[in-house]
Each structure stands twice: as structure tokens, then as C-alpha cells.
N, C-alpha and C. Protein backbone atom coordinates (compact mmCIF):
# COMPACT_ATOMS: atom_id res chain seq x y z
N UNK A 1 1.09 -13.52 2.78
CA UNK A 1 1.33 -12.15 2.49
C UNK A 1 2.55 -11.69 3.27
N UNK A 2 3.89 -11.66 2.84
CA UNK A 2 5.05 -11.39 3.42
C UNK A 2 4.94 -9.78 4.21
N UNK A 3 5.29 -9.50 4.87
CA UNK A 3 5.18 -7.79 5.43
C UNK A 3 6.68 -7.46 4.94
N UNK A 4 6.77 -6.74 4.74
CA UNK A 4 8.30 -5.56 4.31
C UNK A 4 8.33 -4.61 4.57
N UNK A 5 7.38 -4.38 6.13
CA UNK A 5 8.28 -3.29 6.54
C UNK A 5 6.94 -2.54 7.32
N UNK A 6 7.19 -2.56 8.43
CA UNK A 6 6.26 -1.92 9.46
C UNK A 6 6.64 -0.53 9.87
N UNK A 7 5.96 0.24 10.42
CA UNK A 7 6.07 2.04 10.44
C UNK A 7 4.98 2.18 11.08
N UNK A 8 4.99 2.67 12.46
CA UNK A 8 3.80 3.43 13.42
C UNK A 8 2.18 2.40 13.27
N UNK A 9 2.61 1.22 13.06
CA UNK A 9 1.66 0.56 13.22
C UNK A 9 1.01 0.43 12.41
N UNK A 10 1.51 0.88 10.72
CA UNK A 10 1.30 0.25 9.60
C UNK A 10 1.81 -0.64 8.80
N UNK A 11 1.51 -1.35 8.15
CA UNK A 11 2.05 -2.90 7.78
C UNK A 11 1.86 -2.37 5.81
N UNK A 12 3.53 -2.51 5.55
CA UNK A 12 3.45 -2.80 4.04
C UNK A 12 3.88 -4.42 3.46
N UNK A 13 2.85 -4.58 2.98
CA UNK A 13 2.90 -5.85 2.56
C UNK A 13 2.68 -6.20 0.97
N UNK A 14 2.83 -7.11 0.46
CA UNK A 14 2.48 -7.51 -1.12
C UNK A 14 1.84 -9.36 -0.75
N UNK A 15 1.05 -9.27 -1.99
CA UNK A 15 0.56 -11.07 -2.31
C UNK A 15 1.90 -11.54 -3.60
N UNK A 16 2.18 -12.63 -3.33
CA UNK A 16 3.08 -13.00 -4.08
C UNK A 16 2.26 -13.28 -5.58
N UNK A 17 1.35 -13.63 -5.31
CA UNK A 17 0.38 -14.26 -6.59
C UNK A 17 -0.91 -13.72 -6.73
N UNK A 18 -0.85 -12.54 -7.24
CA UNK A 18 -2.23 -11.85 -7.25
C UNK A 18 -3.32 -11.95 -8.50
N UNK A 19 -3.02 -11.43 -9.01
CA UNK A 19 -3.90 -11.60 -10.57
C UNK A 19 -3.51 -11.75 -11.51
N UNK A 20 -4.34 -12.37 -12.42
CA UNK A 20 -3.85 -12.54 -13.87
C UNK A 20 -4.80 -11.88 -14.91
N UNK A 21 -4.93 -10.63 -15.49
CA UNK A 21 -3.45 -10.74 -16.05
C UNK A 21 -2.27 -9.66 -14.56
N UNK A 22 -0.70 -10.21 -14.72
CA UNK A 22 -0.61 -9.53 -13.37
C UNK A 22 -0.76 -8.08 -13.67
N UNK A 23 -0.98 -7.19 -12.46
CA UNK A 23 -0.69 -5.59 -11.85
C UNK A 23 0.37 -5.11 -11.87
N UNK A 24 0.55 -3.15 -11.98
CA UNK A 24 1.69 -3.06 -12.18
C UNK A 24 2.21 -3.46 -10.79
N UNK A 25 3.51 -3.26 -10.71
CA UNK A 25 3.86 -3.40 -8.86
C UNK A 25 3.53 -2.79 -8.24
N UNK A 26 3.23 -3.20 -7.07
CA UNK A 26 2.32 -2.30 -5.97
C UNK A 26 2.85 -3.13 -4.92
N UNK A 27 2.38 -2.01 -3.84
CA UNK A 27 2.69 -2.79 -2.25
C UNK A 27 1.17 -2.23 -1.66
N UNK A 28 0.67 -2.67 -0.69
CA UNK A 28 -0.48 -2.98 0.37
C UNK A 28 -0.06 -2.55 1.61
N UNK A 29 -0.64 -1.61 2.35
CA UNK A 29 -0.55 -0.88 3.49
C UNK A 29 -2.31 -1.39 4.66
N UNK A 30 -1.63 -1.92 5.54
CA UNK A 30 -2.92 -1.50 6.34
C UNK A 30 -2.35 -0.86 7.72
N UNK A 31 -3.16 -0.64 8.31
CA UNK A 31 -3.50 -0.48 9.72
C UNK A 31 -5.01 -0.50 10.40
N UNK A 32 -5.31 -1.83 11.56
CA UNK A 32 -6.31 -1.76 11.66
C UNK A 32 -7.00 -2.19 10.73
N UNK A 33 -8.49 -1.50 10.28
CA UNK A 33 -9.64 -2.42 9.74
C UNK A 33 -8.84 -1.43 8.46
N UNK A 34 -8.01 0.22 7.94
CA UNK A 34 -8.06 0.73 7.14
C UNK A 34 -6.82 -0.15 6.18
N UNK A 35 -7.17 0.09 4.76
CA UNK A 35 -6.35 -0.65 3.67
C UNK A 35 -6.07 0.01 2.71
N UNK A 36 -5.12 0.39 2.33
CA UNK A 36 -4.98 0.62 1.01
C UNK A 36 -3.85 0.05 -0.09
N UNK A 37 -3.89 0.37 -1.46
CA UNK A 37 -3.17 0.00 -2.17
C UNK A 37 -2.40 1.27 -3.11
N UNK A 38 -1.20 0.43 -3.07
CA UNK A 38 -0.29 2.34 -3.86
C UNK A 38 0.43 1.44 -5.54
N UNK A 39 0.21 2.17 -6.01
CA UNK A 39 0.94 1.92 -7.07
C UNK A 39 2.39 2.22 -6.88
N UNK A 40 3.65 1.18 -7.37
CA UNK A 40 4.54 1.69 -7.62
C UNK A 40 5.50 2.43 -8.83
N UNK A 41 4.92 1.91 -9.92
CA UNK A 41 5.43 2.42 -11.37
C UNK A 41 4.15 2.18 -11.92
N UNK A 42 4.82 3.06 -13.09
CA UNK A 42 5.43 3.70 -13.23
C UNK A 42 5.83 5.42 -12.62
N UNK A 43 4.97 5.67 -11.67
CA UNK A 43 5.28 6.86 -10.43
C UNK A 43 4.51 5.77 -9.51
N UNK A 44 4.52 6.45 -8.29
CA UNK A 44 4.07 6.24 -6.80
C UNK A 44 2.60 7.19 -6.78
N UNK A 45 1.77 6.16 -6.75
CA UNK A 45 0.23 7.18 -6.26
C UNK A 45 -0.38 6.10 -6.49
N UNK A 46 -1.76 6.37 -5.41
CA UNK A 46 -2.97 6.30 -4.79
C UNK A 46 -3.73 5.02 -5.96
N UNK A 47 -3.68 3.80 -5.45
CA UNK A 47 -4.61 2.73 -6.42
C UNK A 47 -6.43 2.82 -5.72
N UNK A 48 -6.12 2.58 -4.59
CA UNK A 48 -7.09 2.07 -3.33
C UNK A 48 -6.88 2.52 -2.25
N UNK A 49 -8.20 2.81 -1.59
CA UNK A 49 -8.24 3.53 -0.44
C UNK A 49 -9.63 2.49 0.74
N UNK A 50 -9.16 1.76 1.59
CA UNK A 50 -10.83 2.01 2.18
C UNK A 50 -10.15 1.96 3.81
N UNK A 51 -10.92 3.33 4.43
CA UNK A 51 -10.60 4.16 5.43
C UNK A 51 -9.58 5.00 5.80
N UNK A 52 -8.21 4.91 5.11
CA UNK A 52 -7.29 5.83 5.68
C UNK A 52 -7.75 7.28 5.14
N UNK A 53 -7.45 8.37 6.14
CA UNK A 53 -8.00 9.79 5.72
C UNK A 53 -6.85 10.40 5.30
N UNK A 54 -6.76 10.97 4.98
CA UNK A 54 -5.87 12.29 3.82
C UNK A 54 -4.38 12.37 4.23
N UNK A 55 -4.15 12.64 5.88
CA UNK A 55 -3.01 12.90 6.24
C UNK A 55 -2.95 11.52 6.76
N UNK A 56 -2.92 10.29 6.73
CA UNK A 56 -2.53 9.07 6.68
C UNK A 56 -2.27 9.10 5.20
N UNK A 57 -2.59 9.07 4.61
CA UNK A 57 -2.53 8.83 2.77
C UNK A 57 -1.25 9.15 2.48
N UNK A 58 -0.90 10.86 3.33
CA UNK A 58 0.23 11.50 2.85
C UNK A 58 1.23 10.77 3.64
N UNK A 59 0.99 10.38 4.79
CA UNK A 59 2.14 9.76 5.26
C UNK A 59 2.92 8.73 4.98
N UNK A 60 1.37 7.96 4.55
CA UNK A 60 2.17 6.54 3.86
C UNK A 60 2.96 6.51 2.30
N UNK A 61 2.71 7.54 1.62
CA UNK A 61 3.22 7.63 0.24
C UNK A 61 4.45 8.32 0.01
N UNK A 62 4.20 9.35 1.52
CA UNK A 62 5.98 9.49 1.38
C UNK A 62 6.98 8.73 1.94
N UNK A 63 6.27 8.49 2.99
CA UNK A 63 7.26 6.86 3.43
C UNK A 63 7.65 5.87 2.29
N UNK A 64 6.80 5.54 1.94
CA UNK A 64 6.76 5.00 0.46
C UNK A 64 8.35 5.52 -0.32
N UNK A 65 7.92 6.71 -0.60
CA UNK A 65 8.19 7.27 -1.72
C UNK A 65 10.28 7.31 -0.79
């Protein structure tokens, strides 16, 4: 799982080989035990969530974004 790009102790990362059939693009955020997944297209928003709370959510999607 390559990382692309760390921020306050969150890790964005992608799997090179995820599913078939594949997903749209997305990148993978954790920190800690919390994980989530963001869609990138066709807009930027919220796939998966397990533990980050609201104003983590917002932080990471505008970083993102």
C-alpha cells in the first residue's frame, strides 16, 4: 500500500490492486485504529468511514480536495 502523502498524522494511501470489477478512484486515509475511504470522481465525497468524527472528515476532504 504505497502512502502519498502524510498530514498531522494521517496517512493517504491507495492498494494498487483492489477489486474486480475495479472502483472508481479513490484514496484511503487512516490515522490510528480510524479509516476511511473518499471517493475521487467523479466529485470528492465520503465512501467509508470507521471512527473518524465529523471535523476529522472535514479536514481530510478538504485537504483532499
Amino acid at each position: 500500500m504505497p502512502v502519498v502523502f502524510r498530514y498531522k498524522g494521517y496517512s493517504f494511501f491507495f492498494f494498487s490492486n483492489e477489486r474486480i470489477p475495479r472502483e472508481p478512484i479513490h484514496i484511503h486515509v487512516r490515522k490510528g485504529e480510524a479509516l476511511a475511504k473518499i471517493w475521487l470522481v467523479p466529485s470528492i465525497k465520503l465512501a467509508e468511514n470507521y471512527g473518524f468524527i465529523t471535523s476529522e472528515l472535514k479536514e481530510i476532504l478538504k485537504v483532499i480536495e
